[in-house]
C-alpha atoms as a PDB file:
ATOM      1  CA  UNK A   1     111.487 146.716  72.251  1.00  0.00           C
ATOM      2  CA  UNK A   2     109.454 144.453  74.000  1.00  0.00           C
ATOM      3  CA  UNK A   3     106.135 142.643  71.992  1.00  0.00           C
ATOM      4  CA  UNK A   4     102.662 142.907  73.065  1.00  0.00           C
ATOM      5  CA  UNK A   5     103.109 139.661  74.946  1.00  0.00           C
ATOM      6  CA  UNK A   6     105.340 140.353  76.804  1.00  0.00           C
ATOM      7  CA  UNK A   7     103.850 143.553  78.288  1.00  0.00           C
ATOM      8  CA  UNK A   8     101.103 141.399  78.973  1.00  0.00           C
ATOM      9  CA  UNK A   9     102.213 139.584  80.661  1.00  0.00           C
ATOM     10  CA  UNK A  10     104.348 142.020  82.938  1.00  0.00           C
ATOM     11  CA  UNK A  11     100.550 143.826  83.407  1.00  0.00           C
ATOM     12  CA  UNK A  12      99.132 140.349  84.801  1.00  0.00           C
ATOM     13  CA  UNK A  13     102.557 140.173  87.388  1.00  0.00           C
ATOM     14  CA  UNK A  14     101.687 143.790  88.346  1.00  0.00           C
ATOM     15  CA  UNK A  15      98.924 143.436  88.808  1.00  0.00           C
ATOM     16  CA  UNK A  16      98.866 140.281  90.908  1.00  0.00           C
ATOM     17  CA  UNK A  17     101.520 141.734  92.880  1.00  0.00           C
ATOM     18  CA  UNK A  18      99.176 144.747  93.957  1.00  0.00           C
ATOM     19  CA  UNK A  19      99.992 147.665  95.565  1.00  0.00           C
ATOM     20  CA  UNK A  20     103.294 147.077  97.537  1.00  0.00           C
ATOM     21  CA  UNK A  21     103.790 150.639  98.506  1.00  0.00           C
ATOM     22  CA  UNK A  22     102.815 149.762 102.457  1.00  0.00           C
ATOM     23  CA  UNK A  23     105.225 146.958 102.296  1.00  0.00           C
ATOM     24  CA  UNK A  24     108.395 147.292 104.576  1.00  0.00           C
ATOM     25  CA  UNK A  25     111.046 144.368 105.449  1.00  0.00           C
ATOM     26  CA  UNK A  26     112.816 143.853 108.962  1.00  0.00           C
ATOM     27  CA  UNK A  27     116.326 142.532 108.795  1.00  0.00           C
ATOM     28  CA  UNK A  28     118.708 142.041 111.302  1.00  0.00           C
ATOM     29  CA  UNK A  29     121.668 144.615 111.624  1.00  0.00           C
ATOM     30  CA  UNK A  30     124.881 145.223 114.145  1.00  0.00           C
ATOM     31  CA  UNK A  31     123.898 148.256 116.528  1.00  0.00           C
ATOM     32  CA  UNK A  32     125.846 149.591 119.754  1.00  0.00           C
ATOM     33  CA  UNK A  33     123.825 147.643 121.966  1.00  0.00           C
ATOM     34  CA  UNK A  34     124.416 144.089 119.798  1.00  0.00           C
ATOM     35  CA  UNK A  35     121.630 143.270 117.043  1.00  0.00           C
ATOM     36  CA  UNK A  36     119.321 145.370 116.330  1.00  0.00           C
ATOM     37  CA  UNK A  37     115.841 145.001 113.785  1.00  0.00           C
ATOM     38  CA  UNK A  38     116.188 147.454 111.168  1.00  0.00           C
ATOM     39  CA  UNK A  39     112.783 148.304 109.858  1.00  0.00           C
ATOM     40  CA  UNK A  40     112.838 149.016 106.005  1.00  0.00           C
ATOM     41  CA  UNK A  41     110.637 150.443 103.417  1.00  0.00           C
ATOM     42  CA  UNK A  42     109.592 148.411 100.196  1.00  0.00           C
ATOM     43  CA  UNK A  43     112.364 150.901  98.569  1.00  0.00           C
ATOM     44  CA  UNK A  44     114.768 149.906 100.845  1.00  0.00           C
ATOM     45  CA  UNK A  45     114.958 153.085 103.117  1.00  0.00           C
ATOM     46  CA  UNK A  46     115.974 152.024 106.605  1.00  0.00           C
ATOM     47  CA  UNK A  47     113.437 153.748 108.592  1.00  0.00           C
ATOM     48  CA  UNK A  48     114.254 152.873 112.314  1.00  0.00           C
ATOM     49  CA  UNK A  49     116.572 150.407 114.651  1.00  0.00           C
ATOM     50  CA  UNK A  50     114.432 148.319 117.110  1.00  0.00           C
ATOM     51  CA  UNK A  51     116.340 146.409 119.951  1.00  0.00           C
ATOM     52  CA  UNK A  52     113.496 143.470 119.623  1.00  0.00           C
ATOM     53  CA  UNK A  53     111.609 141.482 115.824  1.00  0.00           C
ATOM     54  CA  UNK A  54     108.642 142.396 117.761  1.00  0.00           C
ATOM     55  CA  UNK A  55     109.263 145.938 118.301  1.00  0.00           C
ATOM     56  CA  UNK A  56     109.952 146.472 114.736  1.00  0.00           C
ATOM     57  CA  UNK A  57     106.787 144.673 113.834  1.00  0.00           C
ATOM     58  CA  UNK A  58     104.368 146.079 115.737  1.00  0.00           C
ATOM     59  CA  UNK A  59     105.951 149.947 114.864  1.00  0.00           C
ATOM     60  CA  UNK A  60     105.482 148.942 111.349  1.00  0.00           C
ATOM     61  CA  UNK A  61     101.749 147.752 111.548  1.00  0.00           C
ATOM     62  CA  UNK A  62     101.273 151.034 113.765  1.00  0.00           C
ATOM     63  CA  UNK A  63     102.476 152.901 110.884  1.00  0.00           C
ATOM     64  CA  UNK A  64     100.038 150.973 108.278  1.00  0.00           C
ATOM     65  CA  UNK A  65     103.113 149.017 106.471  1.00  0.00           C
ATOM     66  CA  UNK A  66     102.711 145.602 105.739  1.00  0.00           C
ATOM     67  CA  UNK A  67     106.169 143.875 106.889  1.00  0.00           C
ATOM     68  CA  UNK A  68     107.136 140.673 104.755  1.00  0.00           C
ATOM     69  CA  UNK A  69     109.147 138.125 104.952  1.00  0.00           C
ATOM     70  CA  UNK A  70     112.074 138.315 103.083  1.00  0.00           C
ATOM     71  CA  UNK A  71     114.832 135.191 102.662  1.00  0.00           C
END
């Protein structure tokens, strides 16, 4: 069981971290064509292939997600 503290503190990370449920990720994967830029959700749903970073982007923005960079 966790003490107060603790779930203090996890309340402050949460809510620094804010809402992440527009967030989405693009990572590069191996498509028919070559690479392709998978667009993800924040729960790690692939949601599309794009044949360009910048197609991926801009699709996610269009949709209202938030994509981050992840390393």
């Amino acid at each position: 069981m966790r003490t107060y503290k603790e779930l203090m503190e996890m309340n402050e990370l949460v809510a620094a971290l804010g809402d992440i449920s527009n967030a989405a990720y693009i990572k590069t994967v191996p498509s028919n064509k070559g690479t392709g830029y998978a667009l993800f959700a924040a729960d790690g749903t692939q949601l599309a292939v794009f044949p360009s970073r910048e197609a991926a982007y801009f699709t996610a923005r269009q949709h209202e997600l938030e994509p981050l960079s992840v390393h």
